[in-house]
C-alpha atoms as a PDB file:
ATOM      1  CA  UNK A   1      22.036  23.729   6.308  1.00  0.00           C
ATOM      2  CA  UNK A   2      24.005  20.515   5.825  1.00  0.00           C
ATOM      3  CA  UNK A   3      26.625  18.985   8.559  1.00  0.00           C
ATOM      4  CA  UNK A   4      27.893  16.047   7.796  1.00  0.00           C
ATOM      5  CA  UNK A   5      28.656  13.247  10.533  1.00  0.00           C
ATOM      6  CA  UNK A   6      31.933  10.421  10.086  1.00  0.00           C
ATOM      7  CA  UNK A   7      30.455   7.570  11.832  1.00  0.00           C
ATOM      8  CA  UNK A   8      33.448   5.293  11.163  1.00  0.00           C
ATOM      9  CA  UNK A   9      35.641   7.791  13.301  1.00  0.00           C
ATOM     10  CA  UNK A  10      32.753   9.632  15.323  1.00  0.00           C
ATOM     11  CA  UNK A  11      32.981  12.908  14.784  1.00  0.00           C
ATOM     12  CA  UNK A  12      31.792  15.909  12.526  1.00  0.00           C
ATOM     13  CA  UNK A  13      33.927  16.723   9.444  1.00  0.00           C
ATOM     14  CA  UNK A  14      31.708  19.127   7.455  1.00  0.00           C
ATOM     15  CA  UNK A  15      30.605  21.350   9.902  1.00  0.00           C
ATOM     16  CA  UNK A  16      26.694  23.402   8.835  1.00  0.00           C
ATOM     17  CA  UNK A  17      27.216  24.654   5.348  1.00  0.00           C
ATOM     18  CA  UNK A  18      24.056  26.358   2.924  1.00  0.00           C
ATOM     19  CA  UNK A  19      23.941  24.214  -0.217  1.00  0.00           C
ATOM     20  CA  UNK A  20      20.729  25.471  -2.264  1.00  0.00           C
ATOM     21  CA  UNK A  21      21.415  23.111  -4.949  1.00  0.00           C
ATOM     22  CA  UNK A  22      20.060  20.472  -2.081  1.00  0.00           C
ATOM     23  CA  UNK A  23      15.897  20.631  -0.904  1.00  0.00           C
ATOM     24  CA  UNK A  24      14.637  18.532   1.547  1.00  0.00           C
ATOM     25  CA  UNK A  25      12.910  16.636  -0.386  1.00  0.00           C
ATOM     26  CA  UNK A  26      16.148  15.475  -1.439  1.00  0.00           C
ATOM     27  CA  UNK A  27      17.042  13.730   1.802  1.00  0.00           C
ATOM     28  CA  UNK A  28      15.602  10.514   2.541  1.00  0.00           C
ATOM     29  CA  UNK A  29      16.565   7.127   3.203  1.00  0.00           C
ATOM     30  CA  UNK A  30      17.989   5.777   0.384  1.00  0.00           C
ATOM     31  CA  UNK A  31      18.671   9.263  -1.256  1.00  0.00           C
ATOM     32  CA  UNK A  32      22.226   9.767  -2.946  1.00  0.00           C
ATOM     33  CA  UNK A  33      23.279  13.555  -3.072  1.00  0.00           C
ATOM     34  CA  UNK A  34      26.176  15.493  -4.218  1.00  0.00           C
ATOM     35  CA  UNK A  35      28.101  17.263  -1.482  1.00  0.00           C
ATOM     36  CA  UNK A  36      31.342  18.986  -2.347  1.00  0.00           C
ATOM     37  CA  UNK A  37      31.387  16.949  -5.183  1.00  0.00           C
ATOM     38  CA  UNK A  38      31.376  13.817  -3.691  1.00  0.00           C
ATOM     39  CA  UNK A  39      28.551  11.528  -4.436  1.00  0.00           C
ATOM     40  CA  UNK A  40      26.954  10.432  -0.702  1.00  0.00           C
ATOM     41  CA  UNK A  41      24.027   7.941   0.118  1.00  0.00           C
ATOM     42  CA  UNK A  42      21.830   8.794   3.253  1.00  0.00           C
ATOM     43  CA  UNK A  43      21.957   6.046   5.307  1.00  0.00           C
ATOM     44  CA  UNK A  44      19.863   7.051   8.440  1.00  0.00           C
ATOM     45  CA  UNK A  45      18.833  10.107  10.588  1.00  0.00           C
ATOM     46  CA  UNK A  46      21.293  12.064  12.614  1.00  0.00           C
ATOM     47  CA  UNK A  47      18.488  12.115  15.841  1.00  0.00           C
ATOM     48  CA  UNK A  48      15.024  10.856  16.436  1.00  0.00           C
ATOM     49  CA  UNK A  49      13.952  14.383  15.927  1.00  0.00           C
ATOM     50  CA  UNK A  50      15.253  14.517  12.497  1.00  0.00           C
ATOM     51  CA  UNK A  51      13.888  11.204  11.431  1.00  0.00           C
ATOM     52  CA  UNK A  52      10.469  12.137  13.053  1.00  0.00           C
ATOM     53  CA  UNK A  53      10.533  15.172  11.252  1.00  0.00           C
ATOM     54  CA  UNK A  54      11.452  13.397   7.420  1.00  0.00           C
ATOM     55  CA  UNK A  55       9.062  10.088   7.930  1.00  0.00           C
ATOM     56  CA  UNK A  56       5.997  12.742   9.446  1.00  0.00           C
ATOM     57  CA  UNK A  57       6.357  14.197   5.088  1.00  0.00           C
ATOM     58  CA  UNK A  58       7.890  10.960   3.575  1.00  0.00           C
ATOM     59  CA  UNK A  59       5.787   8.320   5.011  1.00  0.00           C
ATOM     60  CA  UNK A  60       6.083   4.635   3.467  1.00  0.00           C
ATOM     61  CA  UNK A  61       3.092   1.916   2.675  1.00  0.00           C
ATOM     62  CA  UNK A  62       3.208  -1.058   0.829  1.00  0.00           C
ATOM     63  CA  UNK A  63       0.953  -1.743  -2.414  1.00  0.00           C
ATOM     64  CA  UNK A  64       0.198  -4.764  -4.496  1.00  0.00           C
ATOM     65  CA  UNK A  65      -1.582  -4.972  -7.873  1.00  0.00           C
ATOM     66  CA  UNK A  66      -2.956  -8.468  -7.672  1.00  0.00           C
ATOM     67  CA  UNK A  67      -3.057 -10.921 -10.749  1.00  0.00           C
ATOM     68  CA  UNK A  68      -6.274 -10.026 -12.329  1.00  0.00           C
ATOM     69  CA  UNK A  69      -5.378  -6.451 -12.619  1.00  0.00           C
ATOM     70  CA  UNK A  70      -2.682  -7.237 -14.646  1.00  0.00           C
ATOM     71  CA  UNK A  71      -4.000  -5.826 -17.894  1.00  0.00           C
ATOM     72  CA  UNK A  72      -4.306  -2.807 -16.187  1.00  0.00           C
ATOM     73  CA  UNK A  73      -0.930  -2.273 -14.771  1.00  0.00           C
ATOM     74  CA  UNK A  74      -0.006   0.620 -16.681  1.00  0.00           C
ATOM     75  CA  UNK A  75      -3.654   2.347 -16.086  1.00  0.00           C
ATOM     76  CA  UNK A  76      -3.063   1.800 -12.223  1.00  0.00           C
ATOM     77  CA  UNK A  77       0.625   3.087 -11.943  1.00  0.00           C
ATOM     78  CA  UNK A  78      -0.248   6.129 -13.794  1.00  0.00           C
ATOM     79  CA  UNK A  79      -3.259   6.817 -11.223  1.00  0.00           C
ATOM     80  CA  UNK A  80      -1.044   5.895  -8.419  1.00  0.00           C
ATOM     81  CA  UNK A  81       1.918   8.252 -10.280  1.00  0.00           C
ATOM     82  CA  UNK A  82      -0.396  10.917 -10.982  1.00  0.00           C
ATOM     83  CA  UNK A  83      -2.300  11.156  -7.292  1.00  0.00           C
ATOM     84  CA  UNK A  84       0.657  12.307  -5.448  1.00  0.00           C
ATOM     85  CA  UNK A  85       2.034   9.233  -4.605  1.00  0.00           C
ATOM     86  CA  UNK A  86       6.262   8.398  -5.437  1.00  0.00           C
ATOM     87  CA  UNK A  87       7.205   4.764  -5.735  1.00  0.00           C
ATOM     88  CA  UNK A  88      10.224   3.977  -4.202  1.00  0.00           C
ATOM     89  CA  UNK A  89      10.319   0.220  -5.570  1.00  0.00           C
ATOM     90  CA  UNK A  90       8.388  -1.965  -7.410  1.00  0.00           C
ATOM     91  CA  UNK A  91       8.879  -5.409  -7.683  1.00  0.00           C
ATOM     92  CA  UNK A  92       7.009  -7.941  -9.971  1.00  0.00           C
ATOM     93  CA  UNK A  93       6.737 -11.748  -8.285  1.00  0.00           C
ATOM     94  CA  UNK A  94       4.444 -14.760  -8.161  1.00  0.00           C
ATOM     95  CA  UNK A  95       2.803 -16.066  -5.431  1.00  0.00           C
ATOM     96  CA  UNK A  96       3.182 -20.101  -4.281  1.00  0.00           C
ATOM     97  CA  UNK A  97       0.653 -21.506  -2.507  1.00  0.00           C
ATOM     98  CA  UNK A  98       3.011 -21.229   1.050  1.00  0.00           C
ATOM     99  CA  UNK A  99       3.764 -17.792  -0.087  1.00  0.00           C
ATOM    100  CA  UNK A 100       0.530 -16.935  -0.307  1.00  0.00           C
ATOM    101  CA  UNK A 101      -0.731 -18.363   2.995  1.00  0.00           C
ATOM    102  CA  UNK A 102       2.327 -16.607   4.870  1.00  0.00           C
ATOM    103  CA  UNK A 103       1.377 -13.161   3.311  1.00  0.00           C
ATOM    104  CA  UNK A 104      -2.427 -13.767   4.159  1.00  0.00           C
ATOM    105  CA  UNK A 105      -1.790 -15.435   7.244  1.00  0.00           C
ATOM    106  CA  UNK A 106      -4.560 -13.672   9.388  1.00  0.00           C
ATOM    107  CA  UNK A 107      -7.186 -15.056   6.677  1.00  0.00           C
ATOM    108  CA  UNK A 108      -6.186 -19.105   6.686  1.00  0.00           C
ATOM    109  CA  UNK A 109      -8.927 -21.561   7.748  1.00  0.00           C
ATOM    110  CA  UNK A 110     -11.517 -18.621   6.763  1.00  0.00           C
ATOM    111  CA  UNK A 111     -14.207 -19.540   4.291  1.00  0.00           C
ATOM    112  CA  UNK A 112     -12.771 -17.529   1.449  1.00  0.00           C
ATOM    113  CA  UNK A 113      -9.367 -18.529   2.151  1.00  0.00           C
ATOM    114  CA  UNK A 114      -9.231 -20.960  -0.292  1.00  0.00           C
ATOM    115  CA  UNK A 115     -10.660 -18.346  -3.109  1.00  0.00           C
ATOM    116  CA  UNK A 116      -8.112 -15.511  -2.151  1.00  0.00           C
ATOM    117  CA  UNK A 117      -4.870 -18.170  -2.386  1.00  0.00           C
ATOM    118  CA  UNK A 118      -6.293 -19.256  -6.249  1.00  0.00           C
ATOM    119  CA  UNK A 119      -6.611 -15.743  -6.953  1.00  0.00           C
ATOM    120  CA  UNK A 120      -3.693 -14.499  -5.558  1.00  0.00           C
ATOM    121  CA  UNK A 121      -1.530 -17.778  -7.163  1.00  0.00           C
ATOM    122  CA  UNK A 122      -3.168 -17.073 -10.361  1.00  0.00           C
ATOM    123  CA  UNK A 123      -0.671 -14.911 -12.567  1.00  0.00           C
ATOM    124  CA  UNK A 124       1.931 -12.150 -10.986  1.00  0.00           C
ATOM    125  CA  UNK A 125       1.886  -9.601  -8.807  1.00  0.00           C
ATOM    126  CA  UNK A 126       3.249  -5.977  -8.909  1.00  0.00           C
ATOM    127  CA  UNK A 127       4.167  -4.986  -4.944  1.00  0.00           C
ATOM    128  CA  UNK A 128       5.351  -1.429  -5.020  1.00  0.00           C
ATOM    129  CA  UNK A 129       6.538   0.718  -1.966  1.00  0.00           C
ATOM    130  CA  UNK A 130       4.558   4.012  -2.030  1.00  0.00           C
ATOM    131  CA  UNK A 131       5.534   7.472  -0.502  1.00  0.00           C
ATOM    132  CA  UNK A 132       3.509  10.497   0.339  1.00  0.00           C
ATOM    133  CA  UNK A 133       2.752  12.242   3.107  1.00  0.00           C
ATOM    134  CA  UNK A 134       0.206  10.225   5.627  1.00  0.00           C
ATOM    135  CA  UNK A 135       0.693   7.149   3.123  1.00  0.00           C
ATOM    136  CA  UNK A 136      -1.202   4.589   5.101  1.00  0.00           C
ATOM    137  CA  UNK A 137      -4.315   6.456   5.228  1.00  0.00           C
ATOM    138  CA  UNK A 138      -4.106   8.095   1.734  1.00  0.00           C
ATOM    139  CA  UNK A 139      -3.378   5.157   0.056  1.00  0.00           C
ATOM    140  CA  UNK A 140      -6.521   3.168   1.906  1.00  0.00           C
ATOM    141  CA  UNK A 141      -9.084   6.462   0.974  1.00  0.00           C
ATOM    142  CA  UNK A 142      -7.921   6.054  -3.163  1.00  0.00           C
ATOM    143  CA  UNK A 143      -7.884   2.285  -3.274  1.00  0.00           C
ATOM    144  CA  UNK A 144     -11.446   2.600  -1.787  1.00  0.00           C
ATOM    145  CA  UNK A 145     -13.575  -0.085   0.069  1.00  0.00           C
ATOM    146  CA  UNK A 146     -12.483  -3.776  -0.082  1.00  0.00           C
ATOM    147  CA  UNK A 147     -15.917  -5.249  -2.037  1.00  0.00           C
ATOM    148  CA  UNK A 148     -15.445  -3.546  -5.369  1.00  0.00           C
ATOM    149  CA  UNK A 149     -19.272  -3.318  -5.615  1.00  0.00           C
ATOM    150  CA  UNK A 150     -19.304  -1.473  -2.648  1.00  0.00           C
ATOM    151  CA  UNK A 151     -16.620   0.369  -3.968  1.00  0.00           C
ATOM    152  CA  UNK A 152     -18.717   1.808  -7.368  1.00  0.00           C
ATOM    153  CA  UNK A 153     -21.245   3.020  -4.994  1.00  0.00           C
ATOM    154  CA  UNK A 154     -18.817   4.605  -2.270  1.00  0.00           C
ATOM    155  CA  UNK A 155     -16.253   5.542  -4.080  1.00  0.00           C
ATOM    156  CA  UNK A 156     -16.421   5.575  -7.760  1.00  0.00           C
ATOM    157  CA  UNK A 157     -13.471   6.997  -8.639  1.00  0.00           C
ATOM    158  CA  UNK A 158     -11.306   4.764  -6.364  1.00  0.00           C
ATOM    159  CA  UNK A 159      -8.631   2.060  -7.813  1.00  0.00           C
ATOM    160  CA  UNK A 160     -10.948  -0.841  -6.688  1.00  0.00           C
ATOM    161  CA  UNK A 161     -14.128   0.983  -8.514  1.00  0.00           C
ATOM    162  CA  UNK A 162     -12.253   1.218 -11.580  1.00  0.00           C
ATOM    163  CA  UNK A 163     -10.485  -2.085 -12.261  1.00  0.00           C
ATOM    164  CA  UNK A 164     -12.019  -4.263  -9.408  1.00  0.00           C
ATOM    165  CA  UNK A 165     -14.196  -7.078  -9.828  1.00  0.00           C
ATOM    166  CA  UNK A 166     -15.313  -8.272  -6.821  1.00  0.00           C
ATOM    167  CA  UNK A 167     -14.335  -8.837  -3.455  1.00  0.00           C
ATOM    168  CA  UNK A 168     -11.683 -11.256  -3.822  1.00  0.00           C
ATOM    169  CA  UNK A 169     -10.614  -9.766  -7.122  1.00  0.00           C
ATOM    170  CA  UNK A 170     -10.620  -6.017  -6.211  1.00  0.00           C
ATOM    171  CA  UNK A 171      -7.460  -5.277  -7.940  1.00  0.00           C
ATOM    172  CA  UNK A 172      -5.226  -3.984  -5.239  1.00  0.00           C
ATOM    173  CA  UNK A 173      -3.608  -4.706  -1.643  1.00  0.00           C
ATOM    174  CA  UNK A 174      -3.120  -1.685   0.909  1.00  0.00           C
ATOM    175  CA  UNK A 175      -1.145  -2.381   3.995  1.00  0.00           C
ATOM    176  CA  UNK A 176      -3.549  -1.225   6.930  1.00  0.00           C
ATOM    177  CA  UNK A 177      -0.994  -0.082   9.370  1.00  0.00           C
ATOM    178  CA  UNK A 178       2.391   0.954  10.085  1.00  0.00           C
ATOM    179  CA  UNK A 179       3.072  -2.966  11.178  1.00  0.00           C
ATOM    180  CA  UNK A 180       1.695  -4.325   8.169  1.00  0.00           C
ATOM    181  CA  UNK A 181       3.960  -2.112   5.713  1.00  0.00           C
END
């Protein structure tokens, strides 16, 4: 059922209508659908219970395919692609030396600070918003552990097995929490 709210003049000017053509897994954020034949662009949820509801099956995380992966970018978009996850945007952007120290800002004045920003300055990076259900969490289980030796052992067929090289270079960045995103 579809009811469609004016916001501009408050009030409800499509009153709860079946469309089968629509699924829920059309609706989301961002989503344009066709309603009556006019082309509309969900904006937000009607109620916290609604957007509750959509974010609980269309949860977001942030990725990154870091520079030394970059030969690999196809290989790794296709696993992501191909493992249930939808990318909602992907954006392709180098790293500065500031940027770099913002993004990592928990690890400056560390030891292997200095080894992450040259890495991470290096060549471009891929950041990608992923979708899935439970995104954070599924997303930190098929990247694997952060050490990509480690990572053969543990998890063999995860991202960071595959096309990892070591802990610095361990091909990928997953957002840890729903903060971090």
């Amino acid at each position: 059922m579809i009811e469609m709210f004016d916001v501009k003049n408050e009030r409800v000017f499509l009153k709860k209508i079946e469309i089968p053509e629509i699924r829920l897994e059309d609706l989301f954020i961002g989503a344009r659908v066709t309603i009556l034949s006019r082309v509309l662009k969900v904006t937000d949820y009607g109620d916290v219970r609604t957007k509750n509801a959509f974010e609980k099956h269309r949860a977001k995380t942030f990725a990154m395919i870091k520079p030394h992966a970059y030969s690999n970018i196809g290989k790794i978009i296709d696993s992501i692609c191909s493992n249930g996850f939808e990318i909602n945007k992907l954006k392709m952007s180098k790293f500065s030396a500031d940027t770099a120290a913002g993004f990592y800002a928990e690890h400056v004045g560390k030891s292997f600070f200095p080894n992450l920003s040259n890495a991470m300055t290096s060549d471009v990076c891929i950041g990608l918003e992923l979708i899935s259900k439970d995104a954070i969490t599924r997303w930190r289980e098929f990247i694997g552990p952060t050490n990509t030796a480690v990572a053969k052992t543990q998890a063999p067929n995860s991202i960071r097995a595959k096309f990892g090289v070591d802990g610095t270079c361990n091909a990928v960045h997953g957002s840890d929490s729903i903060a971090s995103v």
